[in-house]
C-alpha atoms as a PDB file:
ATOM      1  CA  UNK A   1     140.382  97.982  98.375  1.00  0.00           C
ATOM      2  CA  UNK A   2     136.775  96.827  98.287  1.00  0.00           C
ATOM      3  CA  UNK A   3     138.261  93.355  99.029  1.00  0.00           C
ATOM      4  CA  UNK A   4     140.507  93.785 101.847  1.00  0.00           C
ATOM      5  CA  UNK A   5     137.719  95.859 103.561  1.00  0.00           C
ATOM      6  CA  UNK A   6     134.941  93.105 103.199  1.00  0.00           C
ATOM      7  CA  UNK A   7     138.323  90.500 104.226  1.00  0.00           C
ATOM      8  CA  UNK A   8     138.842  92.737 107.201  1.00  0.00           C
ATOM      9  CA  UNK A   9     135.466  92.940 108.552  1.00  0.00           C
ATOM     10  CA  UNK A  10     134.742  89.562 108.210  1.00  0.00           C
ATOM     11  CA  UNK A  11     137.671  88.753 109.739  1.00  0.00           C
ATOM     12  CA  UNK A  12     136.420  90.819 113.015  1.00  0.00           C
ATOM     13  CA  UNK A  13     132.763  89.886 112.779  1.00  0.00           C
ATOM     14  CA  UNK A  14     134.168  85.549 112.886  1.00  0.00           C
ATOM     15  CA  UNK A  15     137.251  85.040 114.852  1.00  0.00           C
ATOM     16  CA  UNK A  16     139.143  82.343 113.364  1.00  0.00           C
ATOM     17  CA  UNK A  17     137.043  82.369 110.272  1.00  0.00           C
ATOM     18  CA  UNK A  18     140.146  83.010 107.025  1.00  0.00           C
ATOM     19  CA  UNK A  19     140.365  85.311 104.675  1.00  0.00           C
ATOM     20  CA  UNK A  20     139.182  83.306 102.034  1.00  0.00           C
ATOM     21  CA  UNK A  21     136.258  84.936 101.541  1.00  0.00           C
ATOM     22  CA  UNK A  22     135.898  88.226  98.976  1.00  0.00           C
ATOM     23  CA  UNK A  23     132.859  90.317  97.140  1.00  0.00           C
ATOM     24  CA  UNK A  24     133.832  91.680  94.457  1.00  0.00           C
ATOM     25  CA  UNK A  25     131.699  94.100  94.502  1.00  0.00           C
ATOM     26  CA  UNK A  26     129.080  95.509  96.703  1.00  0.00           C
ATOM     27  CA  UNK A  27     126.889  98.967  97.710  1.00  0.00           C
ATOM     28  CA  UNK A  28     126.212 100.229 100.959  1.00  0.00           C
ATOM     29  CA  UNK A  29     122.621 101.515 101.438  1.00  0.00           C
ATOM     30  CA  UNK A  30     120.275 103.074 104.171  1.00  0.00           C
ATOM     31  CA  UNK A  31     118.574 100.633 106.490  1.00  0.00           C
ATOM     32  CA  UNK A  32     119.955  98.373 108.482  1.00  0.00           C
ATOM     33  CA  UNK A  33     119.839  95.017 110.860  1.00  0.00           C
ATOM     34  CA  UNK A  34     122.085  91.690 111.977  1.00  0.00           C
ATOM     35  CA  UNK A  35     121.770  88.161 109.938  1.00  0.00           C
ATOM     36  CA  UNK A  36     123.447  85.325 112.054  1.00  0.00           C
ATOM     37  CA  UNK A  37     123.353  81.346 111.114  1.00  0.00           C
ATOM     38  CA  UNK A  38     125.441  79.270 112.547  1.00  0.00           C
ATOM     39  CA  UNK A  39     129.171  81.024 113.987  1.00  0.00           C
ATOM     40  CA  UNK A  40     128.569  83.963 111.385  1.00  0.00           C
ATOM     41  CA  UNK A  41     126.603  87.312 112.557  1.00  0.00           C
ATOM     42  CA  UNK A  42     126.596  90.341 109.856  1.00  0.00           C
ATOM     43  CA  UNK A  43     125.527  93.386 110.619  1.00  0.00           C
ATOM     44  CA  UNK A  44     124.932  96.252 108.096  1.00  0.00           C
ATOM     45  CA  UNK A  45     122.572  96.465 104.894  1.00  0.00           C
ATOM     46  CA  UNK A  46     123.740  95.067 101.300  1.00  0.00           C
ATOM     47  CA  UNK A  47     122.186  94.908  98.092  1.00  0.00           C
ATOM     48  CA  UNK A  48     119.301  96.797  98.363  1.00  0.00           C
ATOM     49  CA  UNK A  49     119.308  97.942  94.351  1.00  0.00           C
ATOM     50  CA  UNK A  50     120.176  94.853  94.191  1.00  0.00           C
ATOM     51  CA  UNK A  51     117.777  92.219  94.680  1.00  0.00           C
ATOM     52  CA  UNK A  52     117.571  88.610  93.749  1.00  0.00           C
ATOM     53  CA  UNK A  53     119.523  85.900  94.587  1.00  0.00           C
ATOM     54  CA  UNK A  54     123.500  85.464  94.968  1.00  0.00           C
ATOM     55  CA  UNK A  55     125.376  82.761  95.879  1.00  0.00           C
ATOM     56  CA  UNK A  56     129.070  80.807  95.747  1.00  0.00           C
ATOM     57  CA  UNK A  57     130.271  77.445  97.135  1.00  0.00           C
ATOM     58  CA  UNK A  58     128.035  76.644  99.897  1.00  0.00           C
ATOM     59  CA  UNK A  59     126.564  80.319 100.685  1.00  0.00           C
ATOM     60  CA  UNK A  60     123.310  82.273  99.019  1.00  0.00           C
ATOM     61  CA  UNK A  61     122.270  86.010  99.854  1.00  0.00           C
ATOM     62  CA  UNK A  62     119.191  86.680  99.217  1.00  0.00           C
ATOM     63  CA  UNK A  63     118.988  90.248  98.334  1.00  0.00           C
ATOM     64  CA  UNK A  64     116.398  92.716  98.670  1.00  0.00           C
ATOM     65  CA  UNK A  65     114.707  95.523 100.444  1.00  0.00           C
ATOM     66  CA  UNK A  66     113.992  96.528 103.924  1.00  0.00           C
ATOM     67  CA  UNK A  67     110.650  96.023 105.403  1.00  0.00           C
ATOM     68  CA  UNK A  68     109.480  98.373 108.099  1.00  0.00           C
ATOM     69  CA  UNK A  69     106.202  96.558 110.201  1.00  0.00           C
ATOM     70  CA  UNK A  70     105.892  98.924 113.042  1.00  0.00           C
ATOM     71  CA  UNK A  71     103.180  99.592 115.672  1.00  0.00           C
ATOM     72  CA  UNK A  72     102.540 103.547 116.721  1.00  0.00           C
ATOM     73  CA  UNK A  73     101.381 104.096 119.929  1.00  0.00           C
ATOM     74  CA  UNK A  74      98.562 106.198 120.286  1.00  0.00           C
ATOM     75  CA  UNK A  75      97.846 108.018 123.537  1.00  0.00           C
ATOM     76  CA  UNK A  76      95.377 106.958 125.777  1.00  0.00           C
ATOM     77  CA  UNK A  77      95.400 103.461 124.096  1.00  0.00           C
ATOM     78  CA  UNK A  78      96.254 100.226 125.308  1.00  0.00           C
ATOM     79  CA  UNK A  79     100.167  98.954 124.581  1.00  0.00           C
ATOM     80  CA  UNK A  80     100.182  97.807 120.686  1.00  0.00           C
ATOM     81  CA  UNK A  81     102.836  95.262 120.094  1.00  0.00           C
ATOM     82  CA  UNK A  82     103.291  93.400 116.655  1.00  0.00           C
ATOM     83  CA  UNK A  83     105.813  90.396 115.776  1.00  0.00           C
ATOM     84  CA  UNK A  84     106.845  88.592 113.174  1.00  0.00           C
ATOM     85  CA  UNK A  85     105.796  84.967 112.984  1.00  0.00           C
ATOM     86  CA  UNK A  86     107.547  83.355 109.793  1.00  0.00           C
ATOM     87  CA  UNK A  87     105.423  84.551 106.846  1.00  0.00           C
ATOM     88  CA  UNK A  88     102.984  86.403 108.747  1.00  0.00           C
ATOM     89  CA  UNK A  89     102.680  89.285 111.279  1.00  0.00           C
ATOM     90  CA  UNK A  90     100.953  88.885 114.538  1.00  0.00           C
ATOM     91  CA  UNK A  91      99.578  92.416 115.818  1.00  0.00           C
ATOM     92  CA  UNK A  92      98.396  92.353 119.597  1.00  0.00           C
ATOM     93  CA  UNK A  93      97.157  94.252 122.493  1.00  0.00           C
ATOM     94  CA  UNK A  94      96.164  93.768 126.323  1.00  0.00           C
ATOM     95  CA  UNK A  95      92.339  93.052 127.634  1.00  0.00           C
ATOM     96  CA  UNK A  96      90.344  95.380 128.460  1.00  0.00           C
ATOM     97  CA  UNK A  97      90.489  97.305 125.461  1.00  0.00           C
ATOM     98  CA  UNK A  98      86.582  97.901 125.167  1.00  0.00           C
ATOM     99  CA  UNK A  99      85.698 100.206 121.933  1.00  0.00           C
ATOM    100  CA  UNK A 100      89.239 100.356 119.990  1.00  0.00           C
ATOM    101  CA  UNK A 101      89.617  99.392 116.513  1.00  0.00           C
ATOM    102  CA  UNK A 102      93.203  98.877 114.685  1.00  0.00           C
ATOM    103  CA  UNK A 103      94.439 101.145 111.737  1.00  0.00           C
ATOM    104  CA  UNK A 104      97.076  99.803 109.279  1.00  0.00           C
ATOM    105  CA  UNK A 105      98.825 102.640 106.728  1.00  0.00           C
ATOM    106  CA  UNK A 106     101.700 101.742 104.340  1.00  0.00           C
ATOM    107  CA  UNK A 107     103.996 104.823 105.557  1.00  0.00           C
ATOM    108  CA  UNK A 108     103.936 107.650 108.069  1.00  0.00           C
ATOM    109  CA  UNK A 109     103.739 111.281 107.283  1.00  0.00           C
ATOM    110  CA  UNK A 110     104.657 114.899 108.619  1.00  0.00           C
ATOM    111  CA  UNK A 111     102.314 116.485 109.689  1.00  0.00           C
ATOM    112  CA  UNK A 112     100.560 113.433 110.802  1.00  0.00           C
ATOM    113  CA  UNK A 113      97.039 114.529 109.904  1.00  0.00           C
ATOM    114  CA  UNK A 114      98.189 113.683 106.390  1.00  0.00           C
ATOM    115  CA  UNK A 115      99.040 109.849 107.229  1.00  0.00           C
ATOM    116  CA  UNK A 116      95.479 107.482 105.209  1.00  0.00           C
ATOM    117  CA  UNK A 117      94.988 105.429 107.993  1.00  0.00           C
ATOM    118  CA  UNK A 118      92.565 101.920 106.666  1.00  0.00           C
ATOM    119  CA  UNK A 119      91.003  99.574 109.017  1.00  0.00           C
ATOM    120  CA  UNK A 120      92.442  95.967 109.697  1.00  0.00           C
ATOM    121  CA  UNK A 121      89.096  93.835 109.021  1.00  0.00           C
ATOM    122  CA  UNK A 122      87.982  91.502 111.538  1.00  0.00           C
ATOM    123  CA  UNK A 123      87.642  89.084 112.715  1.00  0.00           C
ATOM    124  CA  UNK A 124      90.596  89.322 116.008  1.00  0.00           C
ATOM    125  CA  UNK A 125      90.986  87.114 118.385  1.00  0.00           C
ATOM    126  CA  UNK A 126      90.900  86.853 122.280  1.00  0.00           C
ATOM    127  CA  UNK A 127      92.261  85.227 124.823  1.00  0.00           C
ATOM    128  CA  UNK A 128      92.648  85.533 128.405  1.00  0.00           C
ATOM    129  CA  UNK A 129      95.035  88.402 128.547  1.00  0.00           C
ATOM    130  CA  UNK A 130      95.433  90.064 124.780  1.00  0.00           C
ATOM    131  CA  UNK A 131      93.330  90.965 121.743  1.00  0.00           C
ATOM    132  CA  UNK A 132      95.388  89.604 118.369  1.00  0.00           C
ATOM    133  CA  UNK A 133      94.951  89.290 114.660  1.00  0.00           C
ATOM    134  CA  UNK A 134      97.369  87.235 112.485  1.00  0.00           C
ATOM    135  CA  UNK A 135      97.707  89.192 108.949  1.00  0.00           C
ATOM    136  CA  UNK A 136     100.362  88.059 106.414  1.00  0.00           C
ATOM    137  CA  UNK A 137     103.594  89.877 106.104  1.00  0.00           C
ATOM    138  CA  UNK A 138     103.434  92.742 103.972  1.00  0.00           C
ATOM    139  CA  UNK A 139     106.107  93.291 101.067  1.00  0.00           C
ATOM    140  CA  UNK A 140     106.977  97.086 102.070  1.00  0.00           C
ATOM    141  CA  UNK A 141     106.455  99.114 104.938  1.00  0.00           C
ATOM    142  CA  UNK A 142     103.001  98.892 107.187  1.00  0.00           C
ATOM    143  CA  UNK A 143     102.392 100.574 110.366  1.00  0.00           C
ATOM    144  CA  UNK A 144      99.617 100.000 112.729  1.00  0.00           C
ATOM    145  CA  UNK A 145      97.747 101.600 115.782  1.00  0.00           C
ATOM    146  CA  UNK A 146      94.934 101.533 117.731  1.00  0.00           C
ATOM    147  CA  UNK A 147      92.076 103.935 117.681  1.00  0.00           C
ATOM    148  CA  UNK A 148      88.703 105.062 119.381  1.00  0.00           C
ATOM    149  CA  UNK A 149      86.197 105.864 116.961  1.00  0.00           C
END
């Protein structure tokens, strides 16, 4: 069953792709996101318990866990944006921005005056029109926003 389900989705996920391809097994967990390369686009989360490295033929899946790098917007505070840049995170927000200082925390909490917010040390950078810093990419969650002391 497992089979002809994986078969049939791929199948609708890469017209004129063949049903040559099978997993013999596989788990479903929360999270979620699209992969594409090439003509292939998957969509979905698999493999989370298990991570490492699978592969067959000419295909590898790198398995792992979901990574959540997030910006929360605090109000009265200039827009916070963050993207990924390979192997690093870029977090960024528009001039002026005159007394603000950024907050990183590894996960978010209810009621929020529990979250342990840390400072991102300097040094950021300017330019014309933003305020940036460049940190590496963390290995779990990390959520940032911006704050008047």
């Amino acid at each position: 069953m497992k089979k002809l389900c994986f078969s049939l989705l791929l199948l609708a996920l890469c017209p004129g792709a063949q049903a040559q391809y099978t997993i013999d097994w596989l788990t479903i967990d929360g999270g979620g996101g699209t992969s594409t390369g090439g003509v292939y686009s998957v969509s979905g989360t698999i493999g989370q318990p298990d991570a490492g490295k699978m592969s067959g033929g000419n295909f590898t899946i790198d398995g792992g866990f979901w990574g959540i790098i997030a910006a929360v917007q605090t109000p009265g505070a200039p827009l916070l944006g963050v993207e990924r840049l390979g192997g690093s995170v870029r977090i960024f927000w528009p001039l002026p921005a005159t007394g603000f200082v950024l907050d990183q925390a590894p996960a978010l909490a209810s009621p929020p005056a529990t979250i342990v917010w840390s400072p991102v040390p300097f040094p950021y950078s300017t330019n014309a029109t933003h305020i940036s810093i460049t940190v590496p990419a963390p290995t779990g969650n990390k959520f940032y926003r911006l704050r008047k002391p």
